[in-house]
C-alpha atoms as a PDB file:
ATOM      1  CA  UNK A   1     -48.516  64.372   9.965  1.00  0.00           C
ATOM      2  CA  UNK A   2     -47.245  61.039  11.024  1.00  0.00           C
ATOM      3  CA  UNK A   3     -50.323  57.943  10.808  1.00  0.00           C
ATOM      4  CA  UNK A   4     -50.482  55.994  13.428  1.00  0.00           C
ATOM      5  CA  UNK A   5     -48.341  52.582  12.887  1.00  0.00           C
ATOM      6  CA  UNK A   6     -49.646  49.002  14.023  1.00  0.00           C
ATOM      7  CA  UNK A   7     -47.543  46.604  16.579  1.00  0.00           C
ATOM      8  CA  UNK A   8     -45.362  44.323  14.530  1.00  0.00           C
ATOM      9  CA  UNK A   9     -46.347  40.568  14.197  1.00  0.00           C
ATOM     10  CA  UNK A  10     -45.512  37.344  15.767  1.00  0.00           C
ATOM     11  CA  UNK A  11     -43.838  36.549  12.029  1.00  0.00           C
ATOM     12  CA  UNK A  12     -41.907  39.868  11.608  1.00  0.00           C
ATOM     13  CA  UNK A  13     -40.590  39.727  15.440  1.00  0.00           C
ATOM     14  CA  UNK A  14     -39.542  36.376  14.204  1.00  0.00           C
ATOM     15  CA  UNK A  15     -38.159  37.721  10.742  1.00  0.00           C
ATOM     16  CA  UNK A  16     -35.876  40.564  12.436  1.00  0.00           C
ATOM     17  CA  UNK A  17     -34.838  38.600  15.788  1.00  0.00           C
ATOM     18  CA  UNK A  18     -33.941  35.770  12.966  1.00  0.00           C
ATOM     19  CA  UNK A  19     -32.019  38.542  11.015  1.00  0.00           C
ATOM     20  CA  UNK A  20     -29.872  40.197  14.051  1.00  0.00           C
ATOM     21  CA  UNK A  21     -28.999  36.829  15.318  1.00  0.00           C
ATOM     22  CA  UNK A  22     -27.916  36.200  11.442  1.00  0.00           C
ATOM     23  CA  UNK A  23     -25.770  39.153  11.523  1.00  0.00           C
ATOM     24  CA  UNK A  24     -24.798  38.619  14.791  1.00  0.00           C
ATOM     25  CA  UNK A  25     -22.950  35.444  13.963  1.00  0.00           C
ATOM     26  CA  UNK A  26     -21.588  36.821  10.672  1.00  0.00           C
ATOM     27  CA  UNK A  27     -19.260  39.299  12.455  1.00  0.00           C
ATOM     28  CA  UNK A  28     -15.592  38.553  11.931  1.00  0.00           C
ATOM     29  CA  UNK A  29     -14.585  39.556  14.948  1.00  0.00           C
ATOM     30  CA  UNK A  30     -17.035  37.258  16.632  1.00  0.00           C
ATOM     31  CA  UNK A  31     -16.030  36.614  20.247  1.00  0.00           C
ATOM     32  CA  UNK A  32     -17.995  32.732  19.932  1.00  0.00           C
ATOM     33  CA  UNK A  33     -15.963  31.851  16.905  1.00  0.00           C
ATOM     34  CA  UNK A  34     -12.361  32.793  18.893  1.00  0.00           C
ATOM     35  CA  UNK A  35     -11.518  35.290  15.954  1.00  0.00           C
ATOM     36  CA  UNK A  36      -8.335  37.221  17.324  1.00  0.00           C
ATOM     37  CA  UNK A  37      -6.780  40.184  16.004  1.00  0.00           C
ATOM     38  CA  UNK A  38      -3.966  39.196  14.162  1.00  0.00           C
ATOM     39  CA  UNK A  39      -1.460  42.536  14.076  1.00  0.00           C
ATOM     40  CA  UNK A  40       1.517  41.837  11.632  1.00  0.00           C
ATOM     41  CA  UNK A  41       5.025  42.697  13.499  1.00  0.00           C
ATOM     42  CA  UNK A  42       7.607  43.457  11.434  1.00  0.00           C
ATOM     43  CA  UNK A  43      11.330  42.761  12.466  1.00  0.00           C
ATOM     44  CA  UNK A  44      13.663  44.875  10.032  1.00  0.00           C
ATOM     45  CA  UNK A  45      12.391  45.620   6.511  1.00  0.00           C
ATOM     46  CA  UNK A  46      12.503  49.107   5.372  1.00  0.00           C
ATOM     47  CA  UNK A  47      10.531  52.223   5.856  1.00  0.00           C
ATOM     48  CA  UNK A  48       7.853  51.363   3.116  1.00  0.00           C
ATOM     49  CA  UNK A  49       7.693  47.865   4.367  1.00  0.00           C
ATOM     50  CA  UNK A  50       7.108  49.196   7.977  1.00  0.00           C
ATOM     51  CA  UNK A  51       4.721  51.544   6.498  1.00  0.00           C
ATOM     52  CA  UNK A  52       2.571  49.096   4.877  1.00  0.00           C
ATOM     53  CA  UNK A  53       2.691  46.931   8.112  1.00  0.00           C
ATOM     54  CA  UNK A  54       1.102  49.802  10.099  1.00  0.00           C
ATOM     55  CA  UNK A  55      -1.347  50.763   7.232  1.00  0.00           C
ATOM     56  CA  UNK A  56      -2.814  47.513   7.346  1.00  0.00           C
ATOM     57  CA  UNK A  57      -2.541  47.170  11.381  1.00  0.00           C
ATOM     58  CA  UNK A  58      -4.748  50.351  11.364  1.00  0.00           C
ATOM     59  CA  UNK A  59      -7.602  49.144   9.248  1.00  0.00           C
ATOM     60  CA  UNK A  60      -7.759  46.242  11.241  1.00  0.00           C
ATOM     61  CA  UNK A  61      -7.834  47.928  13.852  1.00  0.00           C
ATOM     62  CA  UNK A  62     -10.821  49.869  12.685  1.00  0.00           C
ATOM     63  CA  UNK A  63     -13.061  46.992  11.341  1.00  0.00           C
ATOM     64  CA  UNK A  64     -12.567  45.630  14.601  1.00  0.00           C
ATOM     65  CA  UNK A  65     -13.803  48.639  16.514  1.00  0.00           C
ATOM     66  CA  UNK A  66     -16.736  48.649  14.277  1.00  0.00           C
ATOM     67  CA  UNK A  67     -17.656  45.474  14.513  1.00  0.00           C
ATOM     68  CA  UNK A  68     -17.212  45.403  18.465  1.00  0.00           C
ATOM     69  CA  UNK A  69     -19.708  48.337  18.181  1.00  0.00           C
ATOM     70  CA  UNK A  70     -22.336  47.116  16.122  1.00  0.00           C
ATOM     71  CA  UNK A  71     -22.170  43.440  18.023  1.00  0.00           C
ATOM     72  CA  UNK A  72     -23.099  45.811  21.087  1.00  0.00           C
ATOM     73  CA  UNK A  73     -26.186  47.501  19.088  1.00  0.00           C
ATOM     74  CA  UNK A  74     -27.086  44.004  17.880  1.00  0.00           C
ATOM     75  CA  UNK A  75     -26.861  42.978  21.755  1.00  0.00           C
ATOM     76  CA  UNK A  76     -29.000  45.664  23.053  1.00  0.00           C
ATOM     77  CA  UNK A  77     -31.624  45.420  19.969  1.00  0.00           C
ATOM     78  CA  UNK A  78     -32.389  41.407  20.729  1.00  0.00           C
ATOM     79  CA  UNK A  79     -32.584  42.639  24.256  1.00  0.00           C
ATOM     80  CA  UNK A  80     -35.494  44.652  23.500  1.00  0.00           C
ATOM     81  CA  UNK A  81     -37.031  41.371  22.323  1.00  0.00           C
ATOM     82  CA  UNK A  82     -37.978  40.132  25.851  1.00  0.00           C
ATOM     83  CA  UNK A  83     -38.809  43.605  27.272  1.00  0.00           C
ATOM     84  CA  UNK A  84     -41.075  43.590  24.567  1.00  0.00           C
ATOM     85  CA  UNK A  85     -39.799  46.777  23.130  1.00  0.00           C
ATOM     86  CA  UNK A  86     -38.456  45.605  19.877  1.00  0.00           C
ATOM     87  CA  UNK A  87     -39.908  48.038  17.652  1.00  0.00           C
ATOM     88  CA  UNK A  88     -40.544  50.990  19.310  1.00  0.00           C
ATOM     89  CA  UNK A  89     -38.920  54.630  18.717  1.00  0.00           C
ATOM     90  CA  UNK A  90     -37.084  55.642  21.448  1.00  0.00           C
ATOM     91  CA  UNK A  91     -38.158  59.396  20.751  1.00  0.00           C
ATOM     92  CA  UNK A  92     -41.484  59.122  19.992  1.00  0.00           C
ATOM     93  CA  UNK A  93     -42.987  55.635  21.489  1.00  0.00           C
ATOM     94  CA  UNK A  94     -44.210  54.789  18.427  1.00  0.00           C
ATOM     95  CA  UNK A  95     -44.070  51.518  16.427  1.00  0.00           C
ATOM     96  CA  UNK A  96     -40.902  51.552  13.512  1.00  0.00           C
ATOM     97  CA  UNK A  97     -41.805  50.044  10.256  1.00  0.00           C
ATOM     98  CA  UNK A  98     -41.276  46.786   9.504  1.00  0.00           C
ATOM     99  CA  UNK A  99     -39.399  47.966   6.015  1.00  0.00           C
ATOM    100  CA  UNK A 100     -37.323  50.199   8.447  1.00  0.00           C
ATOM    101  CA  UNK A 101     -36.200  47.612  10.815  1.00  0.00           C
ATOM    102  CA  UNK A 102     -35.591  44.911   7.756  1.00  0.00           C
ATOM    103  CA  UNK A 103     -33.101  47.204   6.199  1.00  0.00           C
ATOM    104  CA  UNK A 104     -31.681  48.203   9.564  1.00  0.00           C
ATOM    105  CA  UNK A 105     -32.827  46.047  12.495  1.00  0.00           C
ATOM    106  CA  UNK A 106     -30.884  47.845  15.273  1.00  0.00           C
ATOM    107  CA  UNK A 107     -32.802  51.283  14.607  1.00  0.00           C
ATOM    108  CA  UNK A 108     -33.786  52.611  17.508  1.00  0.00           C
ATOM    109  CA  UNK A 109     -35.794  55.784  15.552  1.00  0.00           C
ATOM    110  CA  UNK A 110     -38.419  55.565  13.742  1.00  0.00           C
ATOM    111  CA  UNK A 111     -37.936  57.293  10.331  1.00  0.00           C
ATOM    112  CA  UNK A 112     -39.387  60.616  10.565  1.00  0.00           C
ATOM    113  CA  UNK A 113     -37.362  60.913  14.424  1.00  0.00           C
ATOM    114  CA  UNK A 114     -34.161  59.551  12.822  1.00  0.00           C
ATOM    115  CA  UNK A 115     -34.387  62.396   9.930  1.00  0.00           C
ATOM    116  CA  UNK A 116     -35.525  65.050  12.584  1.00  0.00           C
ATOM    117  CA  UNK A 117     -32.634  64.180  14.400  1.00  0.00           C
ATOM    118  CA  UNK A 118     -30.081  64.157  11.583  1.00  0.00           C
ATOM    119  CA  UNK A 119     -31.208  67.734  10.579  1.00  0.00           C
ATOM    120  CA  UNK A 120     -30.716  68.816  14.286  1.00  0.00           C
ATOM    121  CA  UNK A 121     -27.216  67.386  14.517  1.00  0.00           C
ATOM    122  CA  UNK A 122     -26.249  68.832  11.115  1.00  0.00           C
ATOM    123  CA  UNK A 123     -27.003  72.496  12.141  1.00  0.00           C
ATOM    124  CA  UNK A 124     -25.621  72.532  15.499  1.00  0.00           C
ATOM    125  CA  UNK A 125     -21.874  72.307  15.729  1.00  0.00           C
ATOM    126  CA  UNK A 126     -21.798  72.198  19.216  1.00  0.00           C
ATOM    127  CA  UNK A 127     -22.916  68.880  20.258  1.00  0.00           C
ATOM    128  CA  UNK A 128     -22.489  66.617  17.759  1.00  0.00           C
ATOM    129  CA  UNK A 129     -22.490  63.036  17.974  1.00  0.00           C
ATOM    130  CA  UNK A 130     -19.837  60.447  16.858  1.00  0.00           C
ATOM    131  CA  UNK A 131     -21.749  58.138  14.331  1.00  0.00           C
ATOM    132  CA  UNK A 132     -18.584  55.813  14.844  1.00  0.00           C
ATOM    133  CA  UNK A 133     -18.665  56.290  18.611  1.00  0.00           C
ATOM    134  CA  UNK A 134     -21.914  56.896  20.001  1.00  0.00           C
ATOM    135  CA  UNK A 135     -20.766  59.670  22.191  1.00  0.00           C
ATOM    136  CA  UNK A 136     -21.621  63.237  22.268  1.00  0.00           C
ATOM    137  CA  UNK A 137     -18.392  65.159  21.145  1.00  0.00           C
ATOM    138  CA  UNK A 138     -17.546  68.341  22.902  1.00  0.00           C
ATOM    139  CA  UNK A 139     -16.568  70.487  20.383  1.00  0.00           C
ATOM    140  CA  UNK A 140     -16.693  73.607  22.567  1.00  0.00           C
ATOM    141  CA  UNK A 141     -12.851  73.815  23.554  1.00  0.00           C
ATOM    142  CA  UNK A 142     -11.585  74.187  19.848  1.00  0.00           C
ATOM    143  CA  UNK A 143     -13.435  77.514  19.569  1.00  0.00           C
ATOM    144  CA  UNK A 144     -11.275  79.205  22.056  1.00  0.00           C
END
């Protein structure tokens, strides 16, 4: 049975909005600092040297995607800061752990919602969701 959690402080609102904001402005891909993709072009070369080129395109291409998506958790977590709903599971209503939030400040789940969730996703194949995405995949055409 889950015990009843307290609000979070004035200090550890401060701590974690401190935190995201820290992370925040550690992203690479930081629109503020005018980071821009830089994608390598190659003119001639060879097959491996073309090869390489897209290789490395690709996983900059991917780090950028993930950073673009976590920004827009970071976003919508110091969000909940002036709603006042910083801290709250979004399944159950009731208040995260500090410890949860200092490891991972955009969770949205308290722990025991974020596991029961997890075990849900991992024994239904229809209806699984993209950790990378967000989105609900639709699985159901590829059993046909």
């Amino acid at each position: 049975m889950a015990e009843k959690m307290k609000a979070l402080t004035k200090k550890q609102l401060e701590t974690l909005k401190n935190k995201l904001m820290e992370e925040r402005d550690s992203l690479v891909f930081n629109e503020e600092k005018g980071a821009e993709l830089d994608l390598a072009l190659l003119n001639g070369g060879d097959d491996v040297e073309q090869s390489i080129t897209d290789y490395n395109n690709s996983h900059q291409l991917r780090f950028r995607n993930r950073e673009v998506f976590y920004a827009k958790k970071i976003e919508k977590a110091l969000k909940k800061f002036d709603s006042n709903e910083f801290g709250l599971c979004t399944d159950c209503g009731c208040w995260i752990k500090f410890e949860r939030l200092l490891a991972r400040p955009t969770a949205e789940m308290c722990i025991i919602c974020k596991e029961e969730s997890e075990r849900d996703e991992s024994s239904s194949f229809i209806g699984r969701q993209s950790k990378s995405l967000g989105k609900v995949l639709d699985l159901t055409g590829m059993l046909a």
